[in-house]
PDB file of N, CA and C in Angstrom:
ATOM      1  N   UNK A   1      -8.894 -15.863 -83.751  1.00  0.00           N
ATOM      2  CA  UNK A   1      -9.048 -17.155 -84.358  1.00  0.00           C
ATOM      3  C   UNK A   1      -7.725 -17.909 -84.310  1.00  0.00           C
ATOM      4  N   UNK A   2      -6.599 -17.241 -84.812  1.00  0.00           N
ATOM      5  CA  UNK A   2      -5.563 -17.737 -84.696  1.00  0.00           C
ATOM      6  C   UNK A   2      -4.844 -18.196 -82.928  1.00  0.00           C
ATOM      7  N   UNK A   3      -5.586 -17.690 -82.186  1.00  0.00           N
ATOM      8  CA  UNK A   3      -4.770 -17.874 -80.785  1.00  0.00           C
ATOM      9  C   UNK A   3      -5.747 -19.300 -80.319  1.00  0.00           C
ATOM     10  N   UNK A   4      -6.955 -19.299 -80.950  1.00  0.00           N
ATOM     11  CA  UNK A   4      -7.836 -20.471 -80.793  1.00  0.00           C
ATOM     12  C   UNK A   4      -7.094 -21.889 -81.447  1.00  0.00           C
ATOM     13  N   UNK A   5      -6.767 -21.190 -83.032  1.00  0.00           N
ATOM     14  CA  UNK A   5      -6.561 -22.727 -83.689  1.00  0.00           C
ATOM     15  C   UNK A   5      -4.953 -23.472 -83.123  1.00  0.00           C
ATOM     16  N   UNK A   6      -4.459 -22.454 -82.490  1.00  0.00           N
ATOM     17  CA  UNK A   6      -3.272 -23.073 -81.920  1.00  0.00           C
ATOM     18  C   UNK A   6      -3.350 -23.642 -80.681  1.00  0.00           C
ATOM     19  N   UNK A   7      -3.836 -22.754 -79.903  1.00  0.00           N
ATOM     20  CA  UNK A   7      -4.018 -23.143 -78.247  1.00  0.00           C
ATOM     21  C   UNK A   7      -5.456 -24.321 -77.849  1.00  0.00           C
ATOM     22  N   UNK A   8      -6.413 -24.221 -78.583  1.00  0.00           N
ATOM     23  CA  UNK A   8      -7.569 -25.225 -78.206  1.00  0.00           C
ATOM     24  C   UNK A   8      -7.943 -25.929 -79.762  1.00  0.00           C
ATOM     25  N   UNK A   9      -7.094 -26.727 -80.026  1.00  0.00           N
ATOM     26  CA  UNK A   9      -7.102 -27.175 -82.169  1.00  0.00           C
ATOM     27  C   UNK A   9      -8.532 -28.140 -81.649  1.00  0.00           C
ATOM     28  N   UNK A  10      -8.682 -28.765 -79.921  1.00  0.00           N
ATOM     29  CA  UNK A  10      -9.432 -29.898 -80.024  1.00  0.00           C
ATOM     30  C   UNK A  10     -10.843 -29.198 -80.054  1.00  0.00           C
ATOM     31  N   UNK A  11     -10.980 -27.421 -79.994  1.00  0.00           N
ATOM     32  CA  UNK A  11     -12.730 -27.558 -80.398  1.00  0.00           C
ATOM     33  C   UNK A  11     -13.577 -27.457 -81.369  1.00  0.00           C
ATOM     34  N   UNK A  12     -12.314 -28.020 -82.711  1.00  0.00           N
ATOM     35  CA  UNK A  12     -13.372 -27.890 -83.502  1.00  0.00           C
ATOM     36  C   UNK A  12     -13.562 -26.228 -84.476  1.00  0.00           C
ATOM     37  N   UNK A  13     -12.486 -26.420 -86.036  1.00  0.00           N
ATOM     38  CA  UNK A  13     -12.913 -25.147 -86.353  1.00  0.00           C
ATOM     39  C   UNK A  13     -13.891 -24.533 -86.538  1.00  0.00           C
ATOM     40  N   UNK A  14     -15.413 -25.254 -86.523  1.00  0.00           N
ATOM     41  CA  UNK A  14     -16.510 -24.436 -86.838  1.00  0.00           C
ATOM     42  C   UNK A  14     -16.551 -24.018 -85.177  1.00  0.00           C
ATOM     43  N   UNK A  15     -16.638 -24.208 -84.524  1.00  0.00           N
ATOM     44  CA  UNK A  15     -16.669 -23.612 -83.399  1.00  0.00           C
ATOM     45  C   UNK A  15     -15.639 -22.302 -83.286  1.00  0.00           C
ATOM     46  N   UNK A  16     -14.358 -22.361 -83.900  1.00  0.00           N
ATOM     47  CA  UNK A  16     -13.240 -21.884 -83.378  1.00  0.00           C
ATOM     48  C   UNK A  16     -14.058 -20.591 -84.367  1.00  0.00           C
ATOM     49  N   UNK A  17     -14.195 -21.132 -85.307  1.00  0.00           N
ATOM     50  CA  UNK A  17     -14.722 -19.504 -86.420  1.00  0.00           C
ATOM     51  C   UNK A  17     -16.209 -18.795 -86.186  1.00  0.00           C
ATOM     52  N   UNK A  18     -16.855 -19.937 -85.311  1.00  0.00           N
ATOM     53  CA  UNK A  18     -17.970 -19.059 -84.382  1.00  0.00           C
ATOM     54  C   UNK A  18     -17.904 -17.965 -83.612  1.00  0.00           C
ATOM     55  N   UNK A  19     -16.685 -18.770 -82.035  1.00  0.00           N
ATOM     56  CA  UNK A  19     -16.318 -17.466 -81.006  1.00  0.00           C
ATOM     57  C   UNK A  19     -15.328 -16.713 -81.843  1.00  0.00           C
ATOM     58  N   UNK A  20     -14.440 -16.884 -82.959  1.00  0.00           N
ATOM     59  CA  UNK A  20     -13.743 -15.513 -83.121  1.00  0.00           C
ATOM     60  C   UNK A  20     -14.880 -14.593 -83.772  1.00  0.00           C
ATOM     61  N   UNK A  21     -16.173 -15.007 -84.716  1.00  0.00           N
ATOM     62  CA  UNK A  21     -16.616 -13.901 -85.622  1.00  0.00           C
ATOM     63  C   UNK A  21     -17.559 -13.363 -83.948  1.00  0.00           C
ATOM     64  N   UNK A  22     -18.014 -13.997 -83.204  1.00  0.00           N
ATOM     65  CA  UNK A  22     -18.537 -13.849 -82.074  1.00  0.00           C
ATOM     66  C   UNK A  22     -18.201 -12.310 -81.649  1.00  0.00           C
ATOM     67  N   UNK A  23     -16.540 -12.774 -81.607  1.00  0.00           N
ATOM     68  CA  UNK A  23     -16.062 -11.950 -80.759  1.00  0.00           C
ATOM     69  C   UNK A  23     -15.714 -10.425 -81.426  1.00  0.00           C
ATOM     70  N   UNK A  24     -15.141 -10.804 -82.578  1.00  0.00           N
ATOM     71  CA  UNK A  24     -15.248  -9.440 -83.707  1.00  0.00           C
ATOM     72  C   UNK A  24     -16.432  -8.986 -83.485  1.00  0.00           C
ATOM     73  N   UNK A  25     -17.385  -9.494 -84.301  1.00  0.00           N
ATOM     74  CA  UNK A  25     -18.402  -8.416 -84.162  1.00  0.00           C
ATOM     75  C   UNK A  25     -18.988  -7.735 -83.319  1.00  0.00           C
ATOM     76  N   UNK A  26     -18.626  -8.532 -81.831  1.00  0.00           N
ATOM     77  CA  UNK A  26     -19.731  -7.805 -81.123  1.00  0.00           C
ATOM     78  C   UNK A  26     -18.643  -6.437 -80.295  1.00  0.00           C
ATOM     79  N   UNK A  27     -17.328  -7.031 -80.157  1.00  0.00           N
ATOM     80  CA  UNK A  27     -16.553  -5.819 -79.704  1.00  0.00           C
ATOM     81  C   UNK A  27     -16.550  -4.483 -80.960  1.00  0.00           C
ATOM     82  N   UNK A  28     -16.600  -5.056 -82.175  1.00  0.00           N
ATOM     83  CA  UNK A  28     -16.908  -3.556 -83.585  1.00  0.00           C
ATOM     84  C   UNK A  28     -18.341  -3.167 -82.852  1.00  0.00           C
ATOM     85  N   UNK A  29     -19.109  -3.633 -82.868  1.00  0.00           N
ATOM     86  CA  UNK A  29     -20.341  -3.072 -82.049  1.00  0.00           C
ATOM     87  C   UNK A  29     -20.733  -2.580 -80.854  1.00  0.00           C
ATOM     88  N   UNK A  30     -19.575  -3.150 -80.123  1.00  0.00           N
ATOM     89  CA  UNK A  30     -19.613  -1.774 -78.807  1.00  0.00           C
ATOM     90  C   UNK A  30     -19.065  -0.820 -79.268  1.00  0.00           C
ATOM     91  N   UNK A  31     -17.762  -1.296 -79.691  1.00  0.00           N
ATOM     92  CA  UNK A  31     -17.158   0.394 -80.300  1.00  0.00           C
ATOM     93  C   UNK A  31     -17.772   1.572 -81.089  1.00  0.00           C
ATOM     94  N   UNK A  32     -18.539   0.770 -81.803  1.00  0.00           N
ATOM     95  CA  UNK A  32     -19.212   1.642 -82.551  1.00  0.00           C
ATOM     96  C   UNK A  32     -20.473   2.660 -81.805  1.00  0.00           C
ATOM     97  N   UNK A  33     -21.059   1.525 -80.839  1.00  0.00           N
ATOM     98  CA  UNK A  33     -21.779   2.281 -80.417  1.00  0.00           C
ATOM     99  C   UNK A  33     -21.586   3.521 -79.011  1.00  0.00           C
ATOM    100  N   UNK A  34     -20.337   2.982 -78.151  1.00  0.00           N
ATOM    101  CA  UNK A  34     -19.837   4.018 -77.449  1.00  0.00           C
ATOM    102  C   UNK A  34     -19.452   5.690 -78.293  1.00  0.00           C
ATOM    103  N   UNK A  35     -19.022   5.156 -79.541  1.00  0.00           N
ATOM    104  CA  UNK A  35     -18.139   6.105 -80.218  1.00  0.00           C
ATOM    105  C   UNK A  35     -19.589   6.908 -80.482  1.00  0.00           C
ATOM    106  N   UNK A  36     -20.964   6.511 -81.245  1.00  0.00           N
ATOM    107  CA  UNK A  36     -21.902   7.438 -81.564  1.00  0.00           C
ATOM    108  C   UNK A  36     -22.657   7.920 -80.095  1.00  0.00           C
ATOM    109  N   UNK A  37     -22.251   7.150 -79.023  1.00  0.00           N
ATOM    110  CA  UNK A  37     -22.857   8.416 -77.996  1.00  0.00           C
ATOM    111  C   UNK A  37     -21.904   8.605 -77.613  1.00  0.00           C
ATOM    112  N   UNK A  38     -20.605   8.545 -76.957  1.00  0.00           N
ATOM    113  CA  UNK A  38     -19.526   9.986 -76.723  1.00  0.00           C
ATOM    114  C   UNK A  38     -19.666  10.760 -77.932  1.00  0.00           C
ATOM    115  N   UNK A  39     -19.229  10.391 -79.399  1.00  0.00           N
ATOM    116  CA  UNK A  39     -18.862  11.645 -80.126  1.00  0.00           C
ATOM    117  C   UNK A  39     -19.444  11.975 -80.578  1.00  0.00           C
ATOM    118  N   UNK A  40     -18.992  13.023 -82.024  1.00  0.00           N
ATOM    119  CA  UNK A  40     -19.262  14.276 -82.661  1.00  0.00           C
ATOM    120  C   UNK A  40     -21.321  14.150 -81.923  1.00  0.00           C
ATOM    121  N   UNK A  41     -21.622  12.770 -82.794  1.00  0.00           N
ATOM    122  CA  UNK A  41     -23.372  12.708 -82.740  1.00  0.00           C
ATOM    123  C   UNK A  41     -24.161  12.326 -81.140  1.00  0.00           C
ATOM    124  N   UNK A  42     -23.559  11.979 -80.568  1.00  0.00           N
ATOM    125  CA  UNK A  42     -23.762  12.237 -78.977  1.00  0.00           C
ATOM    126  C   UNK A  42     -25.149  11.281 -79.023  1.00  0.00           C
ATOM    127  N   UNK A  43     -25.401  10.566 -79.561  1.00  0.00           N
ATOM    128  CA  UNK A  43     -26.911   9.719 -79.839  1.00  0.00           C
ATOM    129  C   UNK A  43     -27.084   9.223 -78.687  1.00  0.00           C
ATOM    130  N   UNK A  44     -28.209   8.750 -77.775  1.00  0.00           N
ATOM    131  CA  UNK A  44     -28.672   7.965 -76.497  1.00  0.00           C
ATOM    132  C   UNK A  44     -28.159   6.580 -76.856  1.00  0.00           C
ATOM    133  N   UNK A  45     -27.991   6.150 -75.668  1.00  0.00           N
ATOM    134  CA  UNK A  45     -27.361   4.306 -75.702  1.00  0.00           C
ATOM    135  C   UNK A  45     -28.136   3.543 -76.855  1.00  0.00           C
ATOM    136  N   UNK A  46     -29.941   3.666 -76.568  1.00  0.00           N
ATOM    137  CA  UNK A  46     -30.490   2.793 -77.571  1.00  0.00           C
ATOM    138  C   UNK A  46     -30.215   3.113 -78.868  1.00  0.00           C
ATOM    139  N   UNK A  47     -30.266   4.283 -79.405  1.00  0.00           N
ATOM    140  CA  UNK A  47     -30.344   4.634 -80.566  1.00  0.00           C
ATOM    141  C   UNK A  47     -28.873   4.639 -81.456  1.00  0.00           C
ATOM    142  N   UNK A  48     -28.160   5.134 -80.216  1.00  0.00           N
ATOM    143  CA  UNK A  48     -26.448   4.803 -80.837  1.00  0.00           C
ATOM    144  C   UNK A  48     -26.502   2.748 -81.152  1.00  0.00           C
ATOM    145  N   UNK A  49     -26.588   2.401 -80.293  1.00  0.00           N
ATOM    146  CA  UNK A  49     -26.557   0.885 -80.552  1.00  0.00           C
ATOM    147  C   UNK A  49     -27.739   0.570 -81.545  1.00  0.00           C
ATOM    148  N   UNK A  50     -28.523   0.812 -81.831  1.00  0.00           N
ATOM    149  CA  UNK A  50     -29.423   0.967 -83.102  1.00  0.00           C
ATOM    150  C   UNK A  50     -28.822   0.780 -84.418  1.00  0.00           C
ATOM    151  N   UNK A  51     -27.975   2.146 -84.309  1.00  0.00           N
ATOM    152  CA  UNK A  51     -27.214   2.549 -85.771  1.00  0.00           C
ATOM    153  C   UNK A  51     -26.262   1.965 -85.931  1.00  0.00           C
ATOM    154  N   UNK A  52     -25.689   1.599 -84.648  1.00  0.00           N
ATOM    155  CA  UNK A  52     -24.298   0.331 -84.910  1.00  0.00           C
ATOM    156  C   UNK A  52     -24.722  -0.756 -85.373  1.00  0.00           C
ATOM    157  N   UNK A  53     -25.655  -1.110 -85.370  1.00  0.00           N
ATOM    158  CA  UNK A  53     -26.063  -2.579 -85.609  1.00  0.00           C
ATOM    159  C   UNK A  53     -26.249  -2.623 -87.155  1.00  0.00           C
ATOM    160  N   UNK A  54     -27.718  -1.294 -87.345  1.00  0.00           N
ATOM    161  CA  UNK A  54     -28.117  -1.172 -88.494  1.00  0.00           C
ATOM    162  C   UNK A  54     -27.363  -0.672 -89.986  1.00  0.00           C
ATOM    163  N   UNK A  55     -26.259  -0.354 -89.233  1.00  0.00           N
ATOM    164  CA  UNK A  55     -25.259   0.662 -90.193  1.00  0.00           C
ATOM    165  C   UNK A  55     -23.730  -0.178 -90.924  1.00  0.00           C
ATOM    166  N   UNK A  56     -23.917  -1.563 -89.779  1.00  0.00           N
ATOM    167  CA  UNK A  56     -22.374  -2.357 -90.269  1.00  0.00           C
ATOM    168  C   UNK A  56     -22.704  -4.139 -89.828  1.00  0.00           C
ATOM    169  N   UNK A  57     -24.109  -4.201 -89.076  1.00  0.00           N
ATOM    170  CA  UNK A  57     -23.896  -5.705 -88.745  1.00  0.00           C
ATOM    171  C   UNK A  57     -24.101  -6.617 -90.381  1.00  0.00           C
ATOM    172  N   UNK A  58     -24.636  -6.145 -91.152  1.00  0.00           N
ATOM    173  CA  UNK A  58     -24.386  -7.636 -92.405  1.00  0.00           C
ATOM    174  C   UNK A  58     -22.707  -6.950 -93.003  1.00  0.00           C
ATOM    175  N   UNK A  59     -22.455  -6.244 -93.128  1.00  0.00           N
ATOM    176  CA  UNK A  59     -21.116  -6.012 -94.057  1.00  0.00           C
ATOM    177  C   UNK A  59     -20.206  -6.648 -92.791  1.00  0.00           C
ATOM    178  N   UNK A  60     -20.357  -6.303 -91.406  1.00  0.00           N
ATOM    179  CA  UNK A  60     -19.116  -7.176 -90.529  1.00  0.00           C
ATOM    180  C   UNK A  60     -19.495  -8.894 -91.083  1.00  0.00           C
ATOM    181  N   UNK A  61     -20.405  -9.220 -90.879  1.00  0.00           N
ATOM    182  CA  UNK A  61     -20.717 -10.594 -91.045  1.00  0.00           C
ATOM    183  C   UNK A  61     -20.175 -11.082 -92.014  1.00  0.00           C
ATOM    184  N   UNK A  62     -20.221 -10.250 -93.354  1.00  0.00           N
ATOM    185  CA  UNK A  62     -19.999 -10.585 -94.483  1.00  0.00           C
ATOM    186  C   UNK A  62     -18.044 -11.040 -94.392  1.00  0.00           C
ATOM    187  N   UNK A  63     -17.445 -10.027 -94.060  1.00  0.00           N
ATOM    188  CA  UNK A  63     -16.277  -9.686 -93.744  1.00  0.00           C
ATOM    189  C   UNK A  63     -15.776 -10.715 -92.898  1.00  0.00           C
ATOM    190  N   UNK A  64     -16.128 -11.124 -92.055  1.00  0.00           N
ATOM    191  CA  UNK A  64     -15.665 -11.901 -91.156  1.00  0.00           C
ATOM    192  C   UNK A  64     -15.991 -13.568 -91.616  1.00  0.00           C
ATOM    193  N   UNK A  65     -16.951 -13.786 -92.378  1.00  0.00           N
ATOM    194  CA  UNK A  65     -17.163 -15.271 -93.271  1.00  0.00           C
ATOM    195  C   UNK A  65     -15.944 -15.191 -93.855  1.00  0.00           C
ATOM    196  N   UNK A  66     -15.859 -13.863 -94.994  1.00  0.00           N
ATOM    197  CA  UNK A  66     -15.187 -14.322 -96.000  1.00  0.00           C
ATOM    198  C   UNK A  66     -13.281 -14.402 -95.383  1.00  0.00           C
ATOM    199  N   UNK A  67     -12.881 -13.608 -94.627  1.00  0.00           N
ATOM    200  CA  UNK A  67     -11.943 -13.587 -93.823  1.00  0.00           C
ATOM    201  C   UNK A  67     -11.518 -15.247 -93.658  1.00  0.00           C
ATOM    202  N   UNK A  68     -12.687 -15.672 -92.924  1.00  0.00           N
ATOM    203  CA  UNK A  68     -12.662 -17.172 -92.349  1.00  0.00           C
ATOM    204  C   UNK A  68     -12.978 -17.849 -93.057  1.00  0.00           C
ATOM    205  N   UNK A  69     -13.517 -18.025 -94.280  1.00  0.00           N
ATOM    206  CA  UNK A  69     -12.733 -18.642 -95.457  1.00  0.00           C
ATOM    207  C   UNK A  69     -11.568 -19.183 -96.157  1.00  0.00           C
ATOM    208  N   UNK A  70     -11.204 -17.952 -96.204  1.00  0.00           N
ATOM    209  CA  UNK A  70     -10.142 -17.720 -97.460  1.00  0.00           C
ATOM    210  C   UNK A  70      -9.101 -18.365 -96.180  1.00  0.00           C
ATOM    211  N   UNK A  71      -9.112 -18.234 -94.897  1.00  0.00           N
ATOM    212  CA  UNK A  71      -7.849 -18.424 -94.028  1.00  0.00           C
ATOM    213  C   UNK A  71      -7.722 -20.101 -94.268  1.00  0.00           C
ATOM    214  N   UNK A  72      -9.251 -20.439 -93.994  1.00  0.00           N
ATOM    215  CA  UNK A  72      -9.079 -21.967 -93.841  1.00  0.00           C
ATOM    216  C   UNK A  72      -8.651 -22.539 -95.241  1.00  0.00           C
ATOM    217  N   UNK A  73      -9.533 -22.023 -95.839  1.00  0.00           N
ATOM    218  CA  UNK A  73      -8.659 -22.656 -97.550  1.00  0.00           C
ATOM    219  C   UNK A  73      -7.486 -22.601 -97.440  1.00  0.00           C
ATOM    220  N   UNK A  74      -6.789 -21.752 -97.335  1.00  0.00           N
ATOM    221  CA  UNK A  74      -5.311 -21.419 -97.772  1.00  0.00           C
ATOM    222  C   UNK A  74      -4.976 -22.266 -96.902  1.00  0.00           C
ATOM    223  N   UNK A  75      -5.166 -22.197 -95.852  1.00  0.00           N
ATOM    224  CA  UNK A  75      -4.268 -22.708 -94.316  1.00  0.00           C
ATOM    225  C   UNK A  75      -4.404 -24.003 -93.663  1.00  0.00           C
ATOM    226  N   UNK A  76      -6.143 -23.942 -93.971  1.00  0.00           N
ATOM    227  CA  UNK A  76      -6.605 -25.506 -93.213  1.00  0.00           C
ATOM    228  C   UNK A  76      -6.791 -25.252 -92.113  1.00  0.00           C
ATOM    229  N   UNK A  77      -6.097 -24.295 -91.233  1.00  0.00           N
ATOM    230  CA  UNK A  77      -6.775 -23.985 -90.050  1.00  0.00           C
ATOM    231  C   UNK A  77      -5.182 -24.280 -89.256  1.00  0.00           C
ATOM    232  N   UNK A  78      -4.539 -24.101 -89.584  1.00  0.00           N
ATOM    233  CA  UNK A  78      -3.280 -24.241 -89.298  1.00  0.00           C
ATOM    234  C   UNK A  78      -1.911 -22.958 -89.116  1.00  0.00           C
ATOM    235  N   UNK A  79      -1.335 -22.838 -88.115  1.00  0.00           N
ATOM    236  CA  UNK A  79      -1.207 -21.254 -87.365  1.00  0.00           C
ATOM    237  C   UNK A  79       0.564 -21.467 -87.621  1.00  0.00           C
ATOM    238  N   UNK A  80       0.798 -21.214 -88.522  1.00  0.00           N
ATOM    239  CA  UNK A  80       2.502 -21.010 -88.667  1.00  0.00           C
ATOM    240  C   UNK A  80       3.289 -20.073 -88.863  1.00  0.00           C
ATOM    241  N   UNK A  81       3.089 -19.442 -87.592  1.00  0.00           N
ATOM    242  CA  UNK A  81       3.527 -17.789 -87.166  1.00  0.00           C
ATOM    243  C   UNK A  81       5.220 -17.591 -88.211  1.00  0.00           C
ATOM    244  N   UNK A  82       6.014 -18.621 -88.107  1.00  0.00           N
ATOM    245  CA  UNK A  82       6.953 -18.310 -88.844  1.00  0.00           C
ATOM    246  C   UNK A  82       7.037 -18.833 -90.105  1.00  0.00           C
ATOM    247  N   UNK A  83       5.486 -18.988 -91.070  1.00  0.00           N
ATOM    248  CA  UNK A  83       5.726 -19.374 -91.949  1.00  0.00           C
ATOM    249  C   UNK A  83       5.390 -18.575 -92.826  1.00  0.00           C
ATOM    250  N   UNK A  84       6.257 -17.992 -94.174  1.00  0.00           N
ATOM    251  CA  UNK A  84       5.657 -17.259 -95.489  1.00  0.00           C
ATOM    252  C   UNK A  84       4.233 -17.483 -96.197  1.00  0.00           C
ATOM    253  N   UNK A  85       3.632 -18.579 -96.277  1.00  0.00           N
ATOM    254  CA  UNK A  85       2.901 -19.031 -96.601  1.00  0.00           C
ATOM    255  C   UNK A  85       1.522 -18.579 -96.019  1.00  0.00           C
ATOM    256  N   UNK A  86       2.127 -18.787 -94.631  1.00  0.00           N
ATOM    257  CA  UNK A  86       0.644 -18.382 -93.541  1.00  0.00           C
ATOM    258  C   UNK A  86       0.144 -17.149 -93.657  1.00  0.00           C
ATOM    259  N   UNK A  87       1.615 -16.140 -93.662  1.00  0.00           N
ATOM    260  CA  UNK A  87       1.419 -14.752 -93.688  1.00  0.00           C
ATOM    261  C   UNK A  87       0.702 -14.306 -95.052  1.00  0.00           C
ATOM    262  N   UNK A  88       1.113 -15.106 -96.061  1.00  0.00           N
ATOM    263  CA  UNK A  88       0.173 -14.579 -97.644  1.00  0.00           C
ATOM    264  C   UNK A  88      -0.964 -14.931 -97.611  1.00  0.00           C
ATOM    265  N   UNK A  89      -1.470 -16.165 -96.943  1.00  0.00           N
ATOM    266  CA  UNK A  89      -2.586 -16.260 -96.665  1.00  0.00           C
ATOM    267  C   UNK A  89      -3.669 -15.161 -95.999  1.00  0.00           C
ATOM    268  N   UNK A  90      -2.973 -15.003 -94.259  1.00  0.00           N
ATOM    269  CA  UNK A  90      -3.422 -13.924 -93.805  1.00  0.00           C
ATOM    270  C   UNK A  90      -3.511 -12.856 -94.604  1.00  0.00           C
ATOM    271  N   UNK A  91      -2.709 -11.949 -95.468  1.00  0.00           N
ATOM    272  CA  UNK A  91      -3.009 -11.164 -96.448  1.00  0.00           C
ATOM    273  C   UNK A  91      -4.013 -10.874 -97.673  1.00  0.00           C
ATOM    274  N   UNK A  92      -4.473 -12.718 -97.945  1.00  0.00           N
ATOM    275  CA  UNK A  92      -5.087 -12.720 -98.827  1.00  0.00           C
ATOM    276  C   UNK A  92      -6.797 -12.870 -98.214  1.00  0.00           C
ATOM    277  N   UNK A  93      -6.346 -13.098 -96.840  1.00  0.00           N
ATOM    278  CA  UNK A  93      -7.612 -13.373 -96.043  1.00  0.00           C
ATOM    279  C   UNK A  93      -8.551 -11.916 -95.953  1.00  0.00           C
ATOM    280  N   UNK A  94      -7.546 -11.039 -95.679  1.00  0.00           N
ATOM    281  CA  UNK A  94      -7.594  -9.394 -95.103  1.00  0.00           C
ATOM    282  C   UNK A  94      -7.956  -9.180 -96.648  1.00  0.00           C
ATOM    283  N   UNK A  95      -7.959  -8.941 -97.367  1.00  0.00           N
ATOM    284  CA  UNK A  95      -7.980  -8.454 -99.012  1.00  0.00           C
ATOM    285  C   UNK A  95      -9.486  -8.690 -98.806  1.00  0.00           C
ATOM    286  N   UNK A  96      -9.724 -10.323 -98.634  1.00  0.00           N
ATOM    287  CA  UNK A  96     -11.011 -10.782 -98.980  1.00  0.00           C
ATOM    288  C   UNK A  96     -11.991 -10.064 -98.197  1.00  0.00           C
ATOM    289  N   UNK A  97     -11.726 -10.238 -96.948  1.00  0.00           N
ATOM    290  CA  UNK A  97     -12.635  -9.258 -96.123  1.00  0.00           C
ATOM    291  C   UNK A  97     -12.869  -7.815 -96.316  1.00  0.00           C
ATOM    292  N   UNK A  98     -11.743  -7.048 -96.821  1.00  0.00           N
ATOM    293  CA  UNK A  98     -12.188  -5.469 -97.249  1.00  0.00           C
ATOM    294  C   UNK A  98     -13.166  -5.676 -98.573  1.00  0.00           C
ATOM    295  N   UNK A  99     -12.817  -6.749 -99.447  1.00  0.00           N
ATOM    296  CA  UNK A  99     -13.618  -6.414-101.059  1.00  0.00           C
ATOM    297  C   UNK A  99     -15.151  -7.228-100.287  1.00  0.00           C
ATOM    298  N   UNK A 100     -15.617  -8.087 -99.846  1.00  0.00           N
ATOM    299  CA  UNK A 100     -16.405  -9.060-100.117  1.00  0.00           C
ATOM    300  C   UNK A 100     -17.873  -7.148 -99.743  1.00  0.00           C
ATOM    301  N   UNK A 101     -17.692  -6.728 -98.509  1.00  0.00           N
ATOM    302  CA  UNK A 101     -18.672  -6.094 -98.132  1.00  0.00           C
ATOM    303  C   UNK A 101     -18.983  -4.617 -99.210  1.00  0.00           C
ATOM    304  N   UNK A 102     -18.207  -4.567 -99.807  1.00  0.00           N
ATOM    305  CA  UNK A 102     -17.773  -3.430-100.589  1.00  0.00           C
ATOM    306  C   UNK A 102     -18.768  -3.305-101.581  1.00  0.00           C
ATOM    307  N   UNK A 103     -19.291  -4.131-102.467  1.00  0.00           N
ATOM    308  CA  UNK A 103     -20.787  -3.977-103.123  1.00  0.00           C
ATOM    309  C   UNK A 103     -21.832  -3.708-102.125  1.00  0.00           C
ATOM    310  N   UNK A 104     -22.142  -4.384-100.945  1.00  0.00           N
ATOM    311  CA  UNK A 104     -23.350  -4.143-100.565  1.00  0.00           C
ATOM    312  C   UNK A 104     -23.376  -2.472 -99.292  1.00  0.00           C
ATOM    313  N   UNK A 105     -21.947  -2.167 -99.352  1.00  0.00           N
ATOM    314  CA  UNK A 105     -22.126  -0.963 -98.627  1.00  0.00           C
ATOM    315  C   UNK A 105     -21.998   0.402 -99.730  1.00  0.00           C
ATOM    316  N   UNK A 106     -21.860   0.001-100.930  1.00  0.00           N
ATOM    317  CA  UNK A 106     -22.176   0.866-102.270  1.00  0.00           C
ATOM    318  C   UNK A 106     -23.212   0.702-101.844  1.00  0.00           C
ATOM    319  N   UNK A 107     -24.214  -0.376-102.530  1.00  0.00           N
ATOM    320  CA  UNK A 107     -25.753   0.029-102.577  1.00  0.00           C
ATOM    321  C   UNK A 107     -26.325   0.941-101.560  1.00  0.00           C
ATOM    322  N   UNK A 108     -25.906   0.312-100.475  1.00  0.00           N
ATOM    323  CA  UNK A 108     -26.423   1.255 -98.978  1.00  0.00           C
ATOM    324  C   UNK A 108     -26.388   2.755 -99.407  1.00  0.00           C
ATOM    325  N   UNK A 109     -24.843   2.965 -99.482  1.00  0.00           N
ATOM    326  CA  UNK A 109     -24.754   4.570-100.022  1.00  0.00           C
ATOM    327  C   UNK A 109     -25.416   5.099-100.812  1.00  0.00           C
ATOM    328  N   UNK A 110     -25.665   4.102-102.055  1.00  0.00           N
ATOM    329  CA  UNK A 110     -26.345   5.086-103.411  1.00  0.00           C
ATOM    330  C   UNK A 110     -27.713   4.907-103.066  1.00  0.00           C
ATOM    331  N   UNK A 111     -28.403   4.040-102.109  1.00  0.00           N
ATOM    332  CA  UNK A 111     -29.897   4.297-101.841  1.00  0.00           C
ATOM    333  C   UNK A 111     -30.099   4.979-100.939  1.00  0.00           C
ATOM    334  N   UNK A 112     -29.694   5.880 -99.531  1.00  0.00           N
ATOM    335  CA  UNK A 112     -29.619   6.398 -98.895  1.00  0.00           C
ATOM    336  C   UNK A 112     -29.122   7.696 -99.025  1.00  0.00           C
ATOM    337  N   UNK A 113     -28.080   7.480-100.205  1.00  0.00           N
ATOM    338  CA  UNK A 113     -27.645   9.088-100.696  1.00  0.00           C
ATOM    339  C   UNK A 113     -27.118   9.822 -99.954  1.00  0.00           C
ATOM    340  N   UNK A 114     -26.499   9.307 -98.296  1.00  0.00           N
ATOM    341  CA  UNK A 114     -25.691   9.819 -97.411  1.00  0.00           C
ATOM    342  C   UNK A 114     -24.884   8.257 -96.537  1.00  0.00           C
ATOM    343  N   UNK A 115     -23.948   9.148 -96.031  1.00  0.00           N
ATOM    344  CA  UNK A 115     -22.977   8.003 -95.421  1.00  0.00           C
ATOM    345  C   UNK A 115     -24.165   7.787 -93.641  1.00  0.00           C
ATOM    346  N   UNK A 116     -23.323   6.892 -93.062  1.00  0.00           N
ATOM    347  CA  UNK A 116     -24.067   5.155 -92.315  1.00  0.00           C
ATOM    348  C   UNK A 116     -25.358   6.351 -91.422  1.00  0.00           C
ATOM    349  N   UNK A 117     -24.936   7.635 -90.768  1.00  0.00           N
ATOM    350  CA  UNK A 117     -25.411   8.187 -89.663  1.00  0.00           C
ATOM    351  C   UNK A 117     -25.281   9.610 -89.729  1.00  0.00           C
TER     352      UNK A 117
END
């Protein structure tokens, strides 16, 4: 997002916070799903990409709104690599994104009664 709002400011941050959550999520979702068919669980392509989807796509979503939120509030959408300000922002951006998904991947756990897979 940040290499967007500096290098292309003319497309527009709802766009700019489209292709970055675009791009997050769907690279967490290959990863995820290469990782459940190479490892420990060795799952088939469909079914590994199944559980990637089913196991983290609303908590990434969630994560990545609130991320892109809190940046633009603080920031406006404005990239000041050498500024204190930017960086507490970014910090406070990252905070937001670990807490926001954090209730709804409790519930997951306590209704399922085991972790994602």
């Amino acid at each position: 997002m940040w290499f967007l709002q500096s290098s292309y400011p003319q497309l527009g941050i709802g766009l700019i916070m489209l292709l970055s959550m675009s791009a997050g999520i769907s690279s967490s979702m290959a990863l995820e799903t290469i990782l459940l068919h190479r490892g420990r669980d060795q799952l088939p392509w469909k079914v590994a990409a199944k559980t990637a989807t089913g196991m983290s796509l609303i908590s990434m979503l969630a994560m990545e709104v609130a991320e892109n939120v809190v940046d633009y509030l603080l920031t406006g959408g404005t990239v000041e690599l050498g500024s204190a300000p930017f960086w507490l922002a970014a910090g406070a951006a990252i905070v937001a994104g670990f807490l926001t998904p954090l209730p709804y991947n409790y519930i997951r756990l306590r209704k399922y009664n085991k972790s994602c897979h």
